[in-house]
PDB file of N, CA and C in Angstrom:
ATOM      1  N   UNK A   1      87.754 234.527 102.968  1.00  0.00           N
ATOM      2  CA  UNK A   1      87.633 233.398 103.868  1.00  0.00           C
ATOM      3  C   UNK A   1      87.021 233.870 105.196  1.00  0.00           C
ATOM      4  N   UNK A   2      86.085 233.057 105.925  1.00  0.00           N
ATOM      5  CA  UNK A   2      85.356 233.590 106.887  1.00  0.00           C
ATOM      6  C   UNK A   2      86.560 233.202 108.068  1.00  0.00           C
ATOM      7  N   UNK A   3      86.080 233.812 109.164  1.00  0.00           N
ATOM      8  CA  UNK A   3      87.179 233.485 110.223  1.00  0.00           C
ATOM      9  C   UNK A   3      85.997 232.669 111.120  1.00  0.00           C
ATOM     10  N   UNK A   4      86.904 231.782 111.755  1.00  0.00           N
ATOM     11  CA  UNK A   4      86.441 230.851 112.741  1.00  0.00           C
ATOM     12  C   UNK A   4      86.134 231.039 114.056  1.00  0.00           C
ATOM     13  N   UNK A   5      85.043 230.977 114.427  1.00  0.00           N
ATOM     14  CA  UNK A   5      84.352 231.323 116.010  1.00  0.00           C
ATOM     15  C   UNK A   5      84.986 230.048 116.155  1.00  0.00           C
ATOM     16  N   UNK A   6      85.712 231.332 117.588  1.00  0.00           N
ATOM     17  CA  UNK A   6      86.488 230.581 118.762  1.00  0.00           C
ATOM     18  C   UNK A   6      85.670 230.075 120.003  1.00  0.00           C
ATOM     19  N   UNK A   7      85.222 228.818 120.559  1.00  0.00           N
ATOM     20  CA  UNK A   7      84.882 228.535 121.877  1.00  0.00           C
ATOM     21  C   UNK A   7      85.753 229.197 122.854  1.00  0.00           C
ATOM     22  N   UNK A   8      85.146 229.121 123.890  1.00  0.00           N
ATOM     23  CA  UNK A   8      85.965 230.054 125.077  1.00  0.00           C
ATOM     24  C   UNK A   8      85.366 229.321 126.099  1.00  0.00           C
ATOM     25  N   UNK A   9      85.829 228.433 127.138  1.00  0.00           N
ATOM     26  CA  UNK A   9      85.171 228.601 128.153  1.00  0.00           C
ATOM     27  C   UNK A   9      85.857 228.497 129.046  1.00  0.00           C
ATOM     28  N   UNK A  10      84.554 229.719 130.394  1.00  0.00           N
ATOM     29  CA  UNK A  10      85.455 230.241 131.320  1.00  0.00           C
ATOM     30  C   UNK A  10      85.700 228.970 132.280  1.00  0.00           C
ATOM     31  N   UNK A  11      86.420 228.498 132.562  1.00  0.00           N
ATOM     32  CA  UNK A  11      86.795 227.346 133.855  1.00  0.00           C
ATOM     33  C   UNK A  11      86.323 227.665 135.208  1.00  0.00           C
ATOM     34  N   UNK A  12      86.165 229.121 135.332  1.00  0.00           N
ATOM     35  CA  UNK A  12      86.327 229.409 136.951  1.00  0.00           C
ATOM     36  C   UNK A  12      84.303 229.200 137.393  1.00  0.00           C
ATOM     37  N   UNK A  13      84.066 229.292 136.021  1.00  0.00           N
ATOM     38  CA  UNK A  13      82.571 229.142 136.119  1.00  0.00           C
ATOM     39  C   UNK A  13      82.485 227.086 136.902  1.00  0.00           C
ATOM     40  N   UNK A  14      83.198 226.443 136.809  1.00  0.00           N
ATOM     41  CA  UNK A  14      82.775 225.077 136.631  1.00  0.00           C
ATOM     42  C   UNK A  14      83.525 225.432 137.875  1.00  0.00           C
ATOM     43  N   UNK A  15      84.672 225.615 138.119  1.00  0.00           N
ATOM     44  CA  UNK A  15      85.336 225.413 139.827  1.00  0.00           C
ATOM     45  C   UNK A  15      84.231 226.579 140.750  1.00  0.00           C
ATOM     46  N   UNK A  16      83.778 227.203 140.186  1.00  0.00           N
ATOM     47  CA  UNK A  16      82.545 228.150 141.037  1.00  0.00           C
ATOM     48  C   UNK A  16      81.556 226.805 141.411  1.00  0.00           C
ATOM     49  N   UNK A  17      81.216 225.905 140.638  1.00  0.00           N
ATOM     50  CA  UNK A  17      80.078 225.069 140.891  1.00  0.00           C
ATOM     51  C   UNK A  17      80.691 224.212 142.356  1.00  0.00           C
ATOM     52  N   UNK A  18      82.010 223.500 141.259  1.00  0.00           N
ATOM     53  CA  UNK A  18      82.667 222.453 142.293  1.00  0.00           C
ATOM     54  C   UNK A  18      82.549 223.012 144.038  1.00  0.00           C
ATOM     55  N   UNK A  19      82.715 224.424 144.318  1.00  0.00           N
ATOM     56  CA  UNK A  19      82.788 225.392 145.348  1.00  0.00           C
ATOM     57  C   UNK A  19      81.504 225.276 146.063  1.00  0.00           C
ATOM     58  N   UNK A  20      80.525 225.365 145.452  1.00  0.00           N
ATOM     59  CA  UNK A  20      78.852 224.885 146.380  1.00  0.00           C
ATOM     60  C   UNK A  20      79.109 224.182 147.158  1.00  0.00           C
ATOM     61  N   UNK A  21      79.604 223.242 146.861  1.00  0.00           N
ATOM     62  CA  UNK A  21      79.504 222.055 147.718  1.00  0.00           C
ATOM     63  C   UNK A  21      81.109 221.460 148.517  1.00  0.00           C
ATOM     64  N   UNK A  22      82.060 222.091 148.217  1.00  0.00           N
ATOM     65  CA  UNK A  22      83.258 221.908 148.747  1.00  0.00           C
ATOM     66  C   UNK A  22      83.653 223.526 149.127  1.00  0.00           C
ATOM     67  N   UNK A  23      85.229 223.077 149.828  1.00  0.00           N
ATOM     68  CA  UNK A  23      85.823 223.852 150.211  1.00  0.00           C
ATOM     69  C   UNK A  23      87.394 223.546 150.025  1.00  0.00           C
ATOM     70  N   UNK A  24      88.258 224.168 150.008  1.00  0.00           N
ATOM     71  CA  UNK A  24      90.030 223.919 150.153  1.00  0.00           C
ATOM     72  C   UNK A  24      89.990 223.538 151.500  1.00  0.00           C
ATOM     73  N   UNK A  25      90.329 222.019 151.484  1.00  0.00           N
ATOM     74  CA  UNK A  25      90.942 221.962 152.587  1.00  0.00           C
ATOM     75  C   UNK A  25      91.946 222.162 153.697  1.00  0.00           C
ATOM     76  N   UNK A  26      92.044 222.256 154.473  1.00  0.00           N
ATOM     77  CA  UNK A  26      93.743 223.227 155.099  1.00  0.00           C
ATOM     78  C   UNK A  26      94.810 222.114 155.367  1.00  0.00           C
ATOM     79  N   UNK A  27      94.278 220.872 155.415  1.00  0.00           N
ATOM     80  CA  UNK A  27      95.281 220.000 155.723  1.00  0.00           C
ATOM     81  C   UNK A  27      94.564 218.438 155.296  1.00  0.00           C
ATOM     82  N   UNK A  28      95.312 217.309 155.034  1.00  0.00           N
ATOM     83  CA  UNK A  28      94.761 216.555 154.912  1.00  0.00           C
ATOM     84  C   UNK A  28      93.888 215.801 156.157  1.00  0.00           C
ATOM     85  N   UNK A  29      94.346 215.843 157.614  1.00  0.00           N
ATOM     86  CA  UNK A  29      93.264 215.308 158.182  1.00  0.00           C
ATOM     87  C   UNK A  29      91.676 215.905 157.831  1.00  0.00           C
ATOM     88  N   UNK A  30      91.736 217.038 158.013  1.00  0.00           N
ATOM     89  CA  UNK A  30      90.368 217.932 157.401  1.00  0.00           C
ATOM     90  C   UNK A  30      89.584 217.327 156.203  1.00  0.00           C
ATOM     91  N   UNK A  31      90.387 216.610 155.176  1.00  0.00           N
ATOM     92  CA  UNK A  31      89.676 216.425 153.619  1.00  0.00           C
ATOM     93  C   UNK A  31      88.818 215.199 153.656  1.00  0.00           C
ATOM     94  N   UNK A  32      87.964 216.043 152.880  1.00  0.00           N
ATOM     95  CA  UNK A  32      86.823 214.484 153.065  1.00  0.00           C
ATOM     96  C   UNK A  32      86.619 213.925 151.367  1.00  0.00           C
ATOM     97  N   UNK A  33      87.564 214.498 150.983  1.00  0.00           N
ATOM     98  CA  UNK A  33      86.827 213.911 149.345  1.00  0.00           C
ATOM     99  C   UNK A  33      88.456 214.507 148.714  1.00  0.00           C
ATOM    100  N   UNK A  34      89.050 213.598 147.876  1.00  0.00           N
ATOM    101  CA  UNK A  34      90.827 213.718 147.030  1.00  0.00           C
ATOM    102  C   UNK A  34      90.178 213.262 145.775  1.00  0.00           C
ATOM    103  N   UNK A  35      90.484 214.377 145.066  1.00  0.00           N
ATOM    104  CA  UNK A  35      90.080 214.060 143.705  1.00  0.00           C
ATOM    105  C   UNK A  35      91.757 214.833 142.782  1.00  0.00           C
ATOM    106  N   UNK A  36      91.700 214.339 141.918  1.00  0.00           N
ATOM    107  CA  UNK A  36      92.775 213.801 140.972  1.00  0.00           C
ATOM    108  C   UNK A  36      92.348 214.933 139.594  1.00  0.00           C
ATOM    109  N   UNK A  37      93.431 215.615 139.337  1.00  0.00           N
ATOM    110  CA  UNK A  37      93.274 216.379 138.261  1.00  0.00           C
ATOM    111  C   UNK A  37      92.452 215.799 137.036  1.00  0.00           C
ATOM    112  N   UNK A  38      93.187 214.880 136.804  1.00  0.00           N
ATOM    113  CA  UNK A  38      92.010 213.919 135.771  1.00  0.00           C
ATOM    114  C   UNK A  38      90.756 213.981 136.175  1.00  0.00           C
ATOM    115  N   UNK A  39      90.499 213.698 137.466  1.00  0.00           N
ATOM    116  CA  UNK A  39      89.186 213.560 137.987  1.00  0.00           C
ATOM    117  C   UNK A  39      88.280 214.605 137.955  1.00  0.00           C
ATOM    118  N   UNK A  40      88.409 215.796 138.067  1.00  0.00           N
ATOM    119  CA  UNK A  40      87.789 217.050 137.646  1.00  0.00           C
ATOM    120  C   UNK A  40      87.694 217.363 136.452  1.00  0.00           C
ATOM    121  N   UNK A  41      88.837 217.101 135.639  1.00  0.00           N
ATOM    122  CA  UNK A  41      88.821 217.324 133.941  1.00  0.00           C
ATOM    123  C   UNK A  41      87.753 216.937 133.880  1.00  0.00           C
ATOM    124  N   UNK A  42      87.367 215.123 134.170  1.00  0.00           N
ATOM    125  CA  UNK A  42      86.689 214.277 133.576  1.00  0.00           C
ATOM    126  C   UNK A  42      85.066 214.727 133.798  1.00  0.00           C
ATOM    127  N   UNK A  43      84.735 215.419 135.365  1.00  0.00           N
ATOM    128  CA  UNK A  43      83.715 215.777 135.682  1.00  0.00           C
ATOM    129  C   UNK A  43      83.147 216.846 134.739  1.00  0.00           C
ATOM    130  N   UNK A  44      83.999 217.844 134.772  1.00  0.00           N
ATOM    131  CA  UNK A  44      83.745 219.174 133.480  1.00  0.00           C
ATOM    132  C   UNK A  44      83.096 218.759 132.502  1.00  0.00           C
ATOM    133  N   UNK A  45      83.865 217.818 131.954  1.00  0.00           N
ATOM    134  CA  UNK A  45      83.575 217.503 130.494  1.00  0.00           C
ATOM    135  C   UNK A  45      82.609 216.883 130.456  1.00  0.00           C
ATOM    136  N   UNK A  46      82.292 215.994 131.305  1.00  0.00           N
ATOM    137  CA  UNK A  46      80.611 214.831 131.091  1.00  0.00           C
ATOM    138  C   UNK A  46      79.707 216.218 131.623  1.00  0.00           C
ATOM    139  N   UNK A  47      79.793 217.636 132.340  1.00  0.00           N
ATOM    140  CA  UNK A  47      78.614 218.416 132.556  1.00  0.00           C
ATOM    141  C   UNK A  47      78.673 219.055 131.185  1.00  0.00           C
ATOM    142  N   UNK A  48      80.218 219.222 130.679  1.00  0.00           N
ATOM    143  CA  UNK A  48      80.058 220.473 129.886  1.00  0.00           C
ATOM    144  C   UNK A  48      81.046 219.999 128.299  1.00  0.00           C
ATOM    145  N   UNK A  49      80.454 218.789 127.714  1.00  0.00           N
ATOM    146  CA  UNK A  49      80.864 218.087 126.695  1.00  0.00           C
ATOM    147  C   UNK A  49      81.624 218.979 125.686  1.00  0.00           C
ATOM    148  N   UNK A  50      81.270 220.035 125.492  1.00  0.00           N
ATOM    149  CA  UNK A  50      81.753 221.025 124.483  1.00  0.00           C
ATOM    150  C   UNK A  50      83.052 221.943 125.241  1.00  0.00           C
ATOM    151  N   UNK A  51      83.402 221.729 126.514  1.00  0.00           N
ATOM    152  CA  UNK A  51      83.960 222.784 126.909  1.00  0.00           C
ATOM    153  C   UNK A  51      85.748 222.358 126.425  1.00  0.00           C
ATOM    154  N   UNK A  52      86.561 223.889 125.663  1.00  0.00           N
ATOM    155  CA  UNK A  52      87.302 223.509 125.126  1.00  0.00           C
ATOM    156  C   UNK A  52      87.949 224.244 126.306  1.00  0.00           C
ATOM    157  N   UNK A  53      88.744 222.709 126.849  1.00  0.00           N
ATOM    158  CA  UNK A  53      89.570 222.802 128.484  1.00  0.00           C
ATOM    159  C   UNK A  53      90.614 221.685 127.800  1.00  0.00           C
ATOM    160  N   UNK A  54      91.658 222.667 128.940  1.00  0.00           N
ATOM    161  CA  UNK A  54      93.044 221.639 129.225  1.00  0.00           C
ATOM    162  C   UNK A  54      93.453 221.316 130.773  1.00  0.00           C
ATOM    163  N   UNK A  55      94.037 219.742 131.109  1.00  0.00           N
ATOM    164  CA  UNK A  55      93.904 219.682 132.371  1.00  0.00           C
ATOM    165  C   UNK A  55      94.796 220.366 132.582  1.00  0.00           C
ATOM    166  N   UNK A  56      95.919 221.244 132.520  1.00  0.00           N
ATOM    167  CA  UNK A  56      96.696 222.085 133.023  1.00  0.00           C
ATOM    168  C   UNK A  56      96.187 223.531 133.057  1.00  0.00           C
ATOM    169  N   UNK A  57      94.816 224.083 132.500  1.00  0.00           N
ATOM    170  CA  UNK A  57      94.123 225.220 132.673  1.00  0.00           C
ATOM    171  C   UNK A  57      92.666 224.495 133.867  1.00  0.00           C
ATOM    172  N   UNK A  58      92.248 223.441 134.748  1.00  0.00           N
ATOM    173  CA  UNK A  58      92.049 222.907 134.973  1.00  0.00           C
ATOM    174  C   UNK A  58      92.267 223.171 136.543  1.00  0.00           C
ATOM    175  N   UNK A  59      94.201 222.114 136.732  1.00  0.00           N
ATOM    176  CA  UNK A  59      95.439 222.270 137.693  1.00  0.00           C
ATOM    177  C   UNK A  59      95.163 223.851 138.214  1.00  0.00           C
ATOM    178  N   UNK A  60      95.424 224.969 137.028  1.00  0.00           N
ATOM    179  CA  UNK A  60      95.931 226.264 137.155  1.00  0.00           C
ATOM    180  C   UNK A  60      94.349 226.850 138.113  1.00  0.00           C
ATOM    181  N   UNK A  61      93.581 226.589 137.615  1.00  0.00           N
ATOM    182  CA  UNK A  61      91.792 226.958 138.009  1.00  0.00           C
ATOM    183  C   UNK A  61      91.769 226.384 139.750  1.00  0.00           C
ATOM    184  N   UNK A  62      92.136 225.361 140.030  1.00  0.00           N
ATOM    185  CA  UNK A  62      91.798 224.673 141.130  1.00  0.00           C
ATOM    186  C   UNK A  62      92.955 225.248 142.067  1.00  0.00           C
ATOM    187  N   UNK A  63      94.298 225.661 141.444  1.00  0.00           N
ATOM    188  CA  UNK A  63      95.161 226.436 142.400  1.00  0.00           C
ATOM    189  C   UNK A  63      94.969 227.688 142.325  1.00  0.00           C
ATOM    190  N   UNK A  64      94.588 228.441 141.619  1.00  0.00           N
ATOM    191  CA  UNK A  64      93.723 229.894 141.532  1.00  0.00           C
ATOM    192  C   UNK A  64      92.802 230.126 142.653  1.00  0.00           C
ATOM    193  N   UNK A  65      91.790 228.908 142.798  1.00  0.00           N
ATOM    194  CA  UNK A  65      90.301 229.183 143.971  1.00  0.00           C
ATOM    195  C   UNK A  65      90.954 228.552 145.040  1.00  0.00           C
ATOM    196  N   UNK A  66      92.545 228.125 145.684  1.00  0.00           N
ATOM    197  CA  UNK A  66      92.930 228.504 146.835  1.00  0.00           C
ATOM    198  C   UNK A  66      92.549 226.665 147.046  1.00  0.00           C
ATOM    199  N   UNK A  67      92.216 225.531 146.042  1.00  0.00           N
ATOM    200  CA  UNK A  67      92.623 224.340 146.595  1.00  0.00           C
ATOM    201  C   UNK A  67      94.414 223.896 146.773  1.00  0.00           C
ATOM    202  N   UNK A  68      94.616 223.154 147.372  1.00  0.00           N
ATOM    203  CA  UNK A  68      95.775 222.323 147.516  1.00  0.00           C
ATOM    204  C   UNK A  68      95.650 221.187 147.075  1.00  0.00           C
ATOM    205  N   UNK A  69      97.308 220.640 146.496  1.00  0.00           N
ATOM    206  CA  UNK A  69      96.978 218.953 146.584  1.00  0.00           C
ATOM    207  C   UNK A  69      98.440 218.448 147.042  1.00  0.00           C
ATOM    208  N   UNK A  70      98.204 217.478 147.163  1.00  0.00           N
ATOM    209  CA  UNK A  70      99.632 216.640 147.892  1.00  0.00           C
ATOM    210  C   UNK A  70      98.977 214.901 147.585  1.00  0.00           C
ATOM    211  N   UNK A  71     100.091 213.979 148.174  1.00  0.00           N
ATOM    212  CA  UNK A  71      99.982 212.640 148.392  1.00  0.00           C
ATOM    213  C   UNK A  71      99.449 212.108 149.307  1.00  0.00           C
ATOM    214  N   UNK A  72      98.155 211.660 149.036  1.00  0.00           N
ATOM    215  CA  UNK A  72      97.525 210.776 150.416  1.00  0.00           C
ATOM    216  C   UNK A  72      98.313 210.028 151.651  1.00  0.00           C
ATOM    217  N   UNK A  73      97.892 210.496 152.392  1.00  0.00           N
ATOM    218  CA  UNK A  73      98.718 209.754 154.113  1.00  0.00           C
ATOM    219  C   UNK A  73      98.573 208.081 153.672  1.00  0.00           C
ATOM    220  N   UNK A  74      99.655 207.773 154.014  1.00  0.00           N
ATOM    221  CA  UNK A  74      99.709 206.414 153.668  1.00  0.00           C
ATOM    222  C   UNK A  74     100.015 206.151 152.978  1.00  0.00           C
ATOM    223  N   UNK A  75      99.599 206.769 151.475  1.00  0.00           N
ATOM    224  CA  UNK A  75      99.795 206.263 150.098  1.00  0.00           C
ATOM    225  C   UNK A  75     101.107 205.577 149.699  1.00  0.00           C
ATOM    226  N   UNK A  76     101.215 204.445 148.652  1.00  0.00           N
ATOM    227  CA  UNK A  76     102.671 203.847 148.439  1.00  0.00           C
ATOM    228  C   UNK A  76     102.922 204.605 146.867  1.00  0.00           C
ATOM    229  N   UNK A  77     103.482 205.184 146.833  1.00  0.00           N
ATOM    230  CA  UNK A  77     103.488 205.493 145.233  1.00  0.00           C
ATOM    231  C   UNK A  77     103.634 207.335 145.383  1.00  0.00           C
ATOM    232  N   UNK A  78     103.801 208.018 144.610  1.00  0.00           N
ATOM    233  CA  UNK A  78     103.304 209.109 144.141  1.00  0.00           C
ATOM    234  C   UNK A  78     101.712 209.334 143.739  1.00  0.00           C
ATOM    235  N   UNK A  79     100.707 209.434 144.473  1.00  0.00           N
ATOM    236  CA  UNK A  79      99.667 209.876 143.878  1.00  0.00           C
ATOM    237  C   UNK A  79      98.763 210.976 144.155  1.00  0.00           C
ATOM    238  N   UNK A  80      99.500 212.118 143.643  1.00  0.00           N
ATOM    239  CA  UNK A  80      99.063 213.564 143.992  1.00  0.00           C
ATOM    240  C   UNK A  80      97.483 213.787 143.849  1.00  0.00           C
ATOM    241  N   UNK A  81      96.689 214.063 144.707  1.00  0.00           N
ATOM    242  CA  UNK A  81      95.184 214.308 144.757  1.00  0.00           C
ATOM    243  C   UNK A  81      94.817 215.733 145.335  1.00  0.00           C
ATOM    244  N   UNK A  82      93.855 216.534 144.542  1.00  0.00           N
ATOM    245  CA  UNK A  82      93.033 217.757 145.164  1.00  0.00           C
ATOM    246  C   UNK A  82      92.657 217.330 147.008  1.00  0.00           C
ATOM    247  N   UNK A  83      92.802 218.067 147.344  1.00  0.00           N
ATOM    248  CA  UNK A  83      92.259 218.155 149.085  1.00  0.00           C
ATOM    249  C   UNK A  83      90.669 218.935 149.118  1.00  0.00           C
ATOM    250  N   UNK A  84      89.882 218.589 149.167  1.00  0.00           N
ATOM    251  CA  UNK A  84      88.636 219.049 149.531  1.00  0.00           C
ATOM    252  C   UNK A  84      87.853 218.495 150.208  1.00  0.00           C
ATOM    253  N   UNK A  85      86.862 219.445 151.373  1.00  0.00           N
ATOM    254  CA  UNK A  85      86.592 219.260 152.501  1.00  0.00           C
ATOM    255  C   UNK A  85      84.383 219.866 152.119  1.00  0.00           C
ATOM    256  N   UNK A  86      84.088 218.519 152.412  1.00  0.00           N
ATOM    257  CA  UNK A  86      82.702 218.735 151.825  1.00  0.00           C
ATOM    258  C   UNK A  86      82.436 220.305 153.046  1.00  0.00           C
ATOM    259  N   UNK A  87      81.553 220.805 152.627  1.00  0.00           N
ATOM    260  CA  UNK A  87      80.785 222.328 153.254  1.00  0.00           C
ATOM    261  C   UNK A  87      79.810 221.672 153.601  1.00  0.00           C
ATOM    262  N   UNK A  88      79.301 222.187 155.285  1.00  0.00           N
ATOM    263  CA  UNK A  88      78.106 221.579 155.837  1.00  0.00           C
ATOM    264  C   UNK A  88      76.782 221.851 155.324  1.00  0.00           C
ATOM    265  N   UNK A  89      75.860 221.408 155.387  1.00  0.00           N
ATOM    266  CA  UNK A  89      74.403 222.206 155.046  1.00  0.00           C
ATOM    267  C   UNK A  89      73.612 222.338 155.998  1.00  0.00           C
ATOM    268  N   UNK A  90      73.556 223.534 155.590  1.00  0.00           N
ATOM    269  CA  UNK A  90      72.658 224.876 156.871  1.00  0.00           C
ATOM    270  C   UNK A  90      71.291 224.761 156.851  1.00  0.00           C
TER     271      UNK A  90
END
């Protein structure tokens, strides 16, 4: 019986991208853009249709490269969102 090629993909490659253009924000006044674990899953996957990801390897990736998340100021509810702070262009 042949053995089965395993997909692999690295995550930190796709939070390397997300990183161009953002930064961890340090606090929420600072954040200019709250995105939602789902919400990054979802981005991955429409760049990288094949990529065999879990949103909790995802969660783990985005707290690895030093983002935070918490509940929007104001918010009524529980709704935990990524903190990121767009990077200027030079």
């Amino acid at each position: 019986m042949k053995d089965k090629e395993q997909t692999i993909t690295d995550i930190s490659i796709h939070v390397a991208a997300l990183s161009a253009s953002f930064k961890p924000a340090p606090d929420a006044r600072h954040t200019t853009h709250w995105f939602t674990t789902d919400e990054v899953f979802d981005a991955i996957r429409r760049i990288d249709p094949g990529a065999q990801i879990t949103k909790d390897q995802v969660h783990q990736a985005m707290h690895d490269a030093g983002y935070r998340y918490q509940n929007r100021p104001g918010s009524t509810g529980l709704d935990f969102r990524w903190m990121l702070q767009a990077k200027e262009i030079k």
